[in-house]
Structures are given as structure tokens and as C-alpha cells.
Protein backbone atom coordinates (compact mmCIF):
# COMPACT_ATOMS: atom_id res chain seq x y z
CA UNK A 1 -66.65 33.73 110.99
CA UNK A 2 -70.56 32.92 110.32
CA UNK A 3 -71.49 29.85 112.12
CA UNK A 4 -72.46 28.04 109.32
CA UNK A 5 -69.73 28.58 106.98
CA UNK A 6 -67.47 27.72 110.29
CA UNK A 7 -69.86 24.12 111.19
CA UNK A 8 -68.73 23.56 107.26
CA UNK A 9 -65.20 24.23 107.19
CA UNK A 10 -65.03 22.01 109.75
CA UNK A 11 -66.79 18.91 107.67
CA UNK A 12 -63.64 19.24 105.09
CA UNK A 13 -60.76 16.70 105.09
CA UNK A 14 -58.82 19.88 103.17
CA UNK A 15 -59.10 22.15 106.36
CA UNK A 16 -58.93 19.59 109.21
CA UNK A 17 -57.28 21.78 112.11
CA UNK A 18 -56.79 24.55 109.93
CA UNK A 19 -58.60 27.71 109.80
CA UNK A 20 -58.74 29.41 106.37
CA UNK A 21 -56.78 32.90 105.93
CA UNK A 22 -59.74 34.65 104.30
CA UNK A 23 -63.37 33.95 103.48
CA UNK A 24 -65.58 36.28 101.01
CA UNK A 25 -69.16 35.91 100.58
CA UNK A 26 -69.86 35.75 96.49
CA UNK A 27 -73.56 35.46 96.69
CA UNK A 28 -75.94 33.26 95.37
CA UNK A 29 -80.02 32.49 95.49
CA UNK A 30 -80.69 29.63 97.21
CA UNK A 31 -77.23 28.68 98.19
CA UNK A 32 -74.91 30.78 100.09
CA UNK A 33 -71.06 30.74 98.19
CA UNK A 34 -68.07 31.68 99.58
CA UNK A 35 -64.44 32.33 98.15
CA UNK A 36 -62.23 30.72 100.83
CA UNK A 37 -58.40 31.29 100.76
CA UNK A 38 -56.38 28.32 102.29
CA UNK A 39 -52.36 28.48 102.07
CA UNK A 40 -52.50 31.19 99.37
CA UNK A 41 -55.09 28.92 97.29
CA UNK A 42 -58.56 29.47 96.51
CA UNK A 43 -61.28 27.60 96.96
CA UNK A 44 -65.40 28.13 96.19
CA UNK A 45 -67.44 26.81 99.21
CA UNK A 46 -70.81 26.33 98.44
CA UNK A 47 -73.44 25.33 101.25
CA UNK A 48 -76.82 24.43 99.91
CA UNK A 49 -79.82 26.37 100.71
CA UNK A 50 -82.89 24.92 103.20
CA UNK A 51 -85.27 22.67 101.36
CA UNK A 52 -83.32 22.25 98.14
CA UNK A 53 -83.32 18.21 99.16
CA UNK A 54 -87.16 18.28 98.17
CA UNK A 55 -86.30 19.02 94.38
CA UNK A 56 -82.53 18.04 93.95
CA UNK A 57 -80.82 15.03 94.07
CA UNK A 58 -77.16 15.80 95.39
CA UNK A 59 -75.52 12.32 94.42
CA UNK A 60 -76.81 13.23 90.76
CA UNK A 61 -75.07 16.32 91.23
CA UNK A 62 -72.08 15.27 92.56
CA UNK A 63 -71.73 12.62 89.62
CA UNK A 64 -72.73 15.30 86.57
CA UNK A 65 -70.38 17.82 88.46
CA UNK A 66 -66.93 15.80 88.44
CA UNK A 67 -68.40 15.03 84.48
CA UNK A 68 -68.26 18.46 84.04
CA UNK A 69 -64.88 19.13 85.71
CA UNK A 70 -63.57 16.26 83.50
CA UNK A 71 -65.16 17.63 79.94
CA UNK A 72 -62.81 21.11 80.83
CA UNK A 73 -66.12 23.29 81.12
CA UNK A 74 -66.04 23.46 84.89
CA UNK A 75 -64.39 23.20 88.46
CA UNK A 76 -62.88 20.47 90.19
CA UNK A 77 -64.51 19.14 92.48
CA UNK A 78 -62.33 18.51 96.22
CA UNK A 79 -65.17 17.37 98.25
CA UNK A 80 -69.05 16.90 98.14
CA UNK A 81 -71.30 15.94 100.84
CA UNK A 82 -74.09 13.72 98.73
CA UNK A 83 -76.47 14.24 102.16
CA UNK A 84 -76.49 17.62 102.24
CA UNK A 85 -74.83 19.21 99.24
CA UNK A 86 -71.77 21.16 100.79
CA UNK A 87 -69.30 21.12 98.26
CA UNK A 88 -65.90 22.52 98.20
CA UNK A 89 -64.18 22.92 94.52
CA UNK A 90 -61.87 25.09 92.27
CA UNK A 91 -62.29 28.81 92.65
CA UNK A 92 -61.77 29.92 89.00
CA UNK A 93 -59.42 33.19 89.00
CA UNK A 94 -59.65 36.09 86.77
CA UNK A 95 -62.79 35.57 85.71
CA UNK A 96 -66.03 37.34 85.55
CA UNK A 97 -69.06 36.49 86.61
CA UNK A 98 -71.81 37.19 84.04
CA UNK A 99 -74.75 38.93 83.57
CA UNK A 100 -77.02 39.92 81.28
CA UNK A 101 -75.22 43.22 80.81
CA UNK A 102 -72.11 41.54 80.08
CA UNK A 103 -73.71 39.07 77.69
CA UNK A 104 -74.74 41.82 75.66
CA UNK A 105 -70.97 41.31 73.63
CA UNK A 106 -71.36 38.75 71.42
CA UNK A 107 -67.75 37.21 72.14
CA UNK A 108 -69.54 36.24 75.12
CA UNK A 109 -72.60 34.67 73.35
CA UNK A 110 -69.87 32.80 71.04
CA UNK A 111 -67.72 31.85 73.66
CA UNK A 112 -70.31 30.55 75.53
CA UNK A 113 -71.76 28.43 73.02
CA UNK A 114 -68.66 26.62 72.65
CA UNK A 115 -68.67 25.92 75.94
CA UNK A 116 -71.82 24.01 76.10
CA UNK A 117 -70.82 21.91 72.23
CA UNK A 118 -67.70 21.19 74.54
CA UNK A 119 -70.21 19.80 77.19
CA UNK A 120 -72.65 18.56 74.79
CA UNK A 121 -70.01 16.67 72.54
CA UNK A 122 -68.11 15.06 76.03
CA UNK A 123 -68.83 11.91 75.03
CA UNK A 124 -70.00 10.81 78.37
CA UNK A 125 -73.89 10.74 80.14
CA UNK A 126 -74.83 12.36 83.34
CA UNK A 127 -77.09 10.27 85.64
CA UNK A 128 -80.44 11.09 84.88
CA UNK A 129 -82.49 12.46 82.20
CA UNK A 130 -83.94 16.12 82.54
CA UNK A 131 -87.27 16.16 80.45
CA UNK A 132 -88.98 19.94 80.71
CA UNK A 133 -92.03 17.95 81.06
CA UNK A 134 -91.86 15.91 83.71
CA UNK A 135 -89.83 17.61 85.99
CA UNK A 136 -93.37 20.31 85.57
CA UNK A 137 -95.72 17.47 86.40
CA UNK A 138 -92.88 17.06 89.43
CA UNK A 139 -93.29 20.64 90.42
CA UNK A 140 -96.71 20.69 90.11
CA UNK A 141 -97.31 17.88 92.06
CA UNK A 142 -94.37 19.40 95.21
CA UNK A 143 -96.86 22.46 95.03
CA UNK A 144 -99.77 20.39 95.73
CA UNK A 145 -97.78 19.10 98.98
CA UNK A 146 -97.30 22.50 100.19
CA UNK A 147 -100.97 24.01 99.17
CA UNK A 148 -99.18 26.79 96.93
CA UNK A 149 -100.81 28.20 94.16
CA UNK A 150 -99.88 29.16 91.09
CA UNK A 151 -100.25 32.10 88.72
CA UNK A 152 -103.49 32.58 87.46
CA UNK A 153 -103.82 30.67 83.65
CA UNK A 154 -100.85 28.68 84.18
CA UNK A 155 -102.88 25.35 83.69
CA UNK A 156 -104.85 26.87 80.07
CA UNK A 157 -101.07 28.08 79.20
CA UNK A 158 -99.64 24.53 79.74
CA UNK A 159 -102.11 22.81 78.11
CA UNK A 160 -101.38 25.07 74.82
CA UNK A 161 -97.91 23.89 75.51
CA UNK A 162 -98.90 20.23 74.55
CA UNK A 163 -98.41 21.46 71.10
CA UNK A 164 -94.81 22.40 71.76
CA UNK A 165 -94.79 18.44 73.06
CA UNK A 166 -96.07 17.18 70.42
CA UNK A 167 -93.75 19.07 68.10
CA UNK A 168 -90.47 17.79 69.89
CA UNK A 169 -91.61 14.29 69.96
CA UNK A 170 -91.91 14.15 66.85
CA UNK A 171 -88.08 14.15 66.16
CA UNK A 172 -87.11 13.38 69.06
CA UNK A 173 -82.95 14.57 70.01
CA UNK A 174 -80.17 12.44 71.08
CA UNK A 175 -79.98 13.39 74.27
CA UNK A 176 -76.24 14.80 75.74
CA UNK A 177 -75.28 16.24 78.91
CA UNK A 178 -76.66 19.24 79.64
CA UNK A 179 -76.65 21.98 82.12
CA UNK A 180 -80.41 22.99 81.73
CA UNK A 181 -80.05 26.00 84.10
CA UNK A 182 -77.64 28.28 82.22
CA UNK A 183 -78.41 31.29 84.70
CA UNK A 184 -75.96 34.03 83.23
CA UNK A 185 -74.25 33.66 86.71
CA UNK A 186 -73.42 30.67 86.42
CA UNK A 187 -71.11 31.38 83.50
CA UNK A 188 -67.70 32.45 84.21
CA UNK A 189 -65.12 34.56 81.53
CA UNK A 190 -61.92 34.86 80.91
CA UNK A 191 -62.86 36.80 77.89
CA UNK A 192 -60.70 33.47 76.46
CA UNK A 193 -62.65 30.94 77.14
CA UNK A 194 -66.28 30.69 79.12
CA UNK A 195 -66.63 28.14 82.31
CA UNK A 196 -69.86 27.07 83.24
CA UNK A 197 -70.80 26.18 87.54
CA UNK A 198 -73.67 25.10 89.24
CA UNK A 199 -75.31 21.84 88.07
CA UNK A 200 -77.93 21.08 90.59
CA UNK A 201 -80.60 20.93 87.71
CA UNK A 202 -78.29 18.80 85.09
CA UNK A 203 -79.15 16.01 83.08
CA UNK A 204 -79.13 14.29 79.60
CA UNK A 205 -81.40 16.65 77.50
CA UNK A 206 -81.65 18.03 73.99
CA UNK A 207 -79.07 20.17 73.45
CA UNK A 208 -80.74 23.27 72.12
CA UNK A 209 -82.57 23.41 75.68
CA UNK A 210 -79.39 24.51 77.12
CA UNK A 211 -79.15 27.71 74.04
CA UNK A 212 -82.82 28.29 74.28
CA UNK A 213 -82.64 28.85 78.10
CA UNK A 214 -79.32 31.08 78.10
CA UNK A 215 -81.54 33.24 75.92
CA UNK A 216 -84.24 33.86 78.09
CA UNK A 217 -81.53 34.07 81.30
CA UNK A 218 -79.41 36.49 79.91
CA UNK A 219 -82.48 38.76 78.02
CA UNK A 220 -80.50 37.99 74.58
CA UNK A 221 -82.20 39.80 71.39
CA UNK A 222 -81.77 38.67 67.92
CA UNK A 223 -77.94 39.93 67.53
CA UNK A 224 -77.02 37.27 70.39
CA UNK A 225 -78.98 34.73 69.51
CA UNK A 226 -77.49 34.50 65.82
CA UNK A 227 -73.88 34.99 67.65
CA UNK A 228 -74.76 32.00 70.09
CA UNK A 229 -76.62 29.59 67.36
CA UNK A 230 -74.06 30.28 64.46
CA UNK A 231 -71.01 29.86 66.58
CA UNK A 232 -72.50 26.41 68.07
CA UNK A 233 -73.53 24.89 64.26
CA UNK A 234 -70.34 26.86 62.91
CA UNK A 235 -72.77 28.54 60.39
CA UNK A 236 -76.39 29.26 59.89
CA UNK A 237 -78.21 26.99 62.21
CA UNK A 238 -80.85 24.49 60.62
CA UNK A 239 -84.43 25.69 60.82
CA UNK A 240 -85.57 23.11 63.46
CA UNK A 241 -82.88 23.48 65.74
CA UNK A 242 -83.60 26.98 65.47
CA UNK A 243 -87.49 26.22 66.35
CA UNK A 244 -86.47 24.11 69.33
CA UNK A 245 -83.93 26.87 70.65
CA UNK A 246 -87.16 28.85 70.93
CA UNK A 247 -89.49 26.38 71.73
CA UNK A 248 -87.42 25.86 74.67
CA UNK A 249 -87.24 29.33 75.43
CA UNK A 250 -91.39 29.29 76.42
CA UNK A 251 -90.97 26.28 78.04
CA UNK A 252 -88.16 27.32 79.88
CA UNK A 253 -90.53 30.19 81.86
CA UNK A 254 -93.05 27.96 81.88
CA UNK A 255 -91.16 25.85 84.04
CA UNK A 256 -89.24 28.66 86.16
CA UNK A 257 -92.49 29.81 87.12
CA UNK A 258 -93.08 26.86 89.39
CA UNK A 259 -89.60 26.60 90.85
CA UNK A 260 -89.95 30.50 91.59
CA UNK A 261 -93.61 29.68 93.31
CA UNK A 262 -91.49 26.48 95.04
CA UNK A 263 -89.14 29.15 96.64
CA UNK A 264 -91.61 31.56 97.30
CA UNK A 265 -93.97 28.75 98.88
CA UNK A 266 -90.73 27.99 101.04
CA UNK A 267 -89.88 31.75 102.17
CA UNK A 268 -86.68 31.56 100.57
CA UNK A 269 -85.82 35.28 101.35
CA UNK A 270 -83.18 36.05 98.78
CA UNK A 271 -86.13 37.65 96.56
CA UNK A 272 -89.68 38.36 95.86
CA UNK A 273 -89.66 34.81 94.37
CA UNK A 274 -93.71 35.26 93.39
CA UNK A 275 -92.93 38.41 91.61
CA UNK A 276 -90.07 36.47 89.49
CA UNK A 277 -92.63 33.60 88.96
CA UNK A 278 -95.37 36.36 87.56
CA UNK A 279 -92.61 37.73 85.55
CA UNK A 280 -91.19 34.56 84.08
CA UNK A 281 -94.98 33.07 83.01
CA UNK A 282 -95.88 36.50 81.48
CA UNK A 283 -92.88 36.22 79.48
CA UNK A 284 -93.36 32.95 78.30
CA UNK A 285 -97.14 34.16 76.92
CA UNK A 286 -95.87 36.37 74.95
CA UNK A 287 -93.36 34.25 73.49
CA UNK A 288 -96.35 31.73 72.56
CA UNK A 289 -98.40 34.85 71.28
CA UNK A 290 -95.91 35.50 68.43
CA UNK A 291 -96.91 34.80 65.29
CA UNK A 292 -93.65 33.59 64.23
CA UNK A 293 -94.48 30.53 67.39
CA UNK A 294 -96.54 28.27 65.12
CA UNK A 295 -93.58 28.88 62.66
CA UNK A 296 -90.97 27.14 64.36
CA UNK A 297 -93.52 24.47 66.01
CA UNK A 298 -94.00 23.71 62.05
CA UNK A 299 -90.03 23.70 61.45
CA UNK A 300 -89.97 21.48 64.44
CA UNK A 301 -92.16 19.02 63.52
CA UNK A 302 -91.15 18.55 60.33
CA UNK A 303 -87.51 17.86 61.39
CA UNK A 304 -84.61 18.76 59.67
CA UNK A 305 -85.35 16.78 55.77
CA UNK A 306 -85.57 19.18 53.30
CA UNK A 307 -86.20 22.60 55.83
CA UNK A 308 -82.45 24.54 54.89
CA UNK A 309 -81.25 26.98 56.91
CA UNK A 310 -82.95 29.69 58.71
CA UNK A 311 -81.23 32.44 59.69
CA UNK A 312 -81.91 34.07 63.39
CA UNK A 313 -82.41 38.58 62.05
CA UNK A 314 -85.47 37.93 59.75
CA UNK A 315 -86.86 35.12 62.37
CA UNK A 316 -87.00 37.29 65.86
């Protein structure tokens, strides 16, 4: 048994004097996860990675986790070490763990939409507030601490993005629990239903941040996007949620572009973390480059009186 996952197992009331019959390494970036079999049940061991306490608050986690567990979209949670992270919760069984491949069926796009109006409609707030904007000027500033630099243009590309600002606070959402970092791993299917794990990055936020961000995860195209948006409005979405489902999209790689230069910065060794940082703030220029951009900025800003419907083939 690896040393660490052993120092762990021994940290959980659930295993006291016990060792577990099997434990299976599932993966993960900055974490390591394990499937750990105990009595003939399963559990999912999670142990967070090394520097993660610089940009994640663990007690905020533990608190929107158990919300999440209690809205039906995710695991229980058994145990969770608010100093460190380790948590031990629900191993889900029989279900997948997605991709961008497998969210190329749009069941999966539908399924998973209904998952997050599940979350989104809970009725209940997470502890703190995830605003795309400040948690940049946060990642920014961690950058400055550790003398990293960032891609070349990143500061003339987020100063264009002041428009996209200006064109959200205009109407500003009522803000619902979110998981703002729907990674297509972190869904789960059961090809009945779609779970959602991991919510290190959660917080209140506008809804269509959580849509606009699968997109770019799970490299949806125009056929998914419609699948996703009309099953979450149960119809054709209106035009300036549809503008801030893509607005969010830029701003999503604008923003993954630091965390990817945070993980590089760190020598987190899972990946070439400055190559995914290029990658994601390329991306997100293009997006901006569209002429269809200023569009939705427009349908944005002018919130949803008298706009209609827009529907998601003749927009992408």
C-alpha cells in the first residue's frame, strides 16, 4: 500500500484498526483518488494535491460538498479533514466517468443539464461567492508571489474582457449554487441520471457560468450546446442567457489560463500545465474574435425585455 494513501487510511474513524480489502487508483490532476473497498463497500478517497491550500479553502468545500450530497447531485460525504482536504465519501457504482468523447451524445448534454437546474434550483447557498473576476485579480496577484509569468497578451486580452464585465453587470443574475468547474470528469453517468463530484472551486454564481464552462470542458459544438441549453430552459433558451452561456465560455479560459500557469509555477507534474495554459488563452481569443461575440455582449446587456428567443444552430 502507497504510504500516503496508508498515513490516510489511518486518519479515518471508518477504518480505525482495519485495513481495507482493496484499493484502486482512479486518477485525478492535482489530487490523487482512490476507490477503496471496506467490508464489501466502496468508498472514493481523495487526498488533496501539494499547494492546493494557497487557492482553496477546504472548510468552504466541505460545507458546499455535504450541500451537494443533500440537493441529490452528488456523494455523501463520511469524513473531511477541513486542514488538509482528505476526504472520504460515496463511491458512485455503475457509472461512467466522462469525457469529452462521451459527451458527444446529447442524452449526456441533457442529462447533465438537469443535473446542474437540480443544483441550481436547491434552494440552499454555498459559503462564498465565486465571481470570474475576482478570483482572476486573486490569481494574478498568487502569480505575482511566486514570480510566474503569464502568456504573452494576457493583460491586452483581459482588459478587452472589461466589456464582457460591463455587459453582465448590467443585469446582474441571482446568484445559486454552482459548481463552476464542470471538468467533464467530474461528471458521473448512469446513462439515467448524471452526478456531479469535485467542488473545490464552488460557490454562489450565475448559473449559466456552470453551462458555459461544461462547453468549453467537454469541446461541445453547436448540436450539444442546443441539447444542454434547451433541456435546462425546457425550450429555446432566451437570447441573453444564451449570450452569458458564451460569455462565460471566454472567460472561463481566460481564467484557466492562470490556474494552469499556478500549477505549472508549482511543478505540479501530472501535465505540461504551461502548454494547457497556452492552449486554454488561445482558445478564449478566438472565442472573443467571433463576430457573433459583440452579438451576445449586446443580448447581454440589454437583458432579457423584449430580446425572444434565440436559438443555439444559426448562433454558433
Amino acid at each position: 500500500m502507497d504510504i500516503k494513501v496508508a498515513e490516510a487510511i489511518k486518519r479515518i474513524p471508518l477504518f480505525q484498526g482495519r485495513e481495507p480489502s482493496r484499493i484502486e487508483r482512479l486518477g485525478g490532476l492535482t489530487n490523487l483518488v482512490y476507490r477503496v473497498t471496506q467490508d464489501g463497500t466502496d468508498y472514493l478517497l481523495r487526498i488533496a494535491g501539494e499547494g492546493t491550500e494557497d487557492y482553496i479553502d477546504r472548510s468552504v468545500e466541505a460545507h458546499n460538498a455535504r450541500v451537494a450530497a443533500d440537493a441529490g447531485v452528488s456523494a455523501g460525504v463520511f469524513f473531511f479533514d477541513e486542514d488538509d482536504g482528505l476526504m472520504l465519501a460515496d463511491y458512485i457504482p455503475d457509472a461512467a466517468t466522462m469525457n469529452a468523447e462521451r459527451f458527444q451524445d446529447t442524452g449526456a448534454c441533457r442529462r447533465a443539464a438537469l443535473a446542474f437546474r437540480q443544483m441550481h434550483q436547491c434552494g440552499k447557498d454555498f459559503r462564498t461567492v465565486f465571481d470570474v473576476f475576482e478570483k482572476m485579480d486573486e490569481y494574478l496577484a498568487l502569480l505575482a508571489d511566486l514570480k510566474a509569468a503569464v502568456p504573452g497578451g494576457y493583460e491586452d486580452v483581459k482588459r478587452e474582457a472589461d466589456a464582457v464585465r460591463r455587459a453582465l453587470a448590467a443585469h446582474p443574475a441571482r446568484l445559486v449554487p454552482c459548481h463552476c468547474d464542470p471538468l467533464a470528469e467530474n461528471f458521473l453517468d448512469t446513462w439515467k441520471r448524471m452526478w456531479i463530484v469535485d467542488w473545490e472551486y464552488s460557490g454562489n454564481n450565475d448559473p449559466m457560468w456552470d453551462l458555459g464552462d461544461l462547453s468549453v470542458e467537454a469541446a461541445f459544438g453547436p448540436e450539444q450546446d442546443e441539447a444542454m441549453m434547451f433541456a435546462y430552459f425546457d425550450g429555446p433558451p432566451p437570447a441573453d442567457q444564451l449570450g452569458r452561456m458564451v460569455l462565460y465560455k471566454a472567460m472561463c479560459d481566460l481564467l484557466w489560463t492562470l490556474w494552469g500557469v499556478i500549477q505549472h509555477a508549482n511543478g505540479n507534474p501530472a501535465e505540461d500545465f504551461w502548454a494547457y495554459a497556452v492552449g486554454r488563452f488561445e482558445r478564449c481569443r478566438r472565442l472573443m474574435a467571433e463576430p457573433d461575440f459583440q452579438r451576445h455582449i449586446d443580448a447581454v446587456t440589454q437583458g432579457g425585455a423584449g430580446l425572444g428567443q434565440t436559438l443555439l444552430p444559426d448562433d454558433e
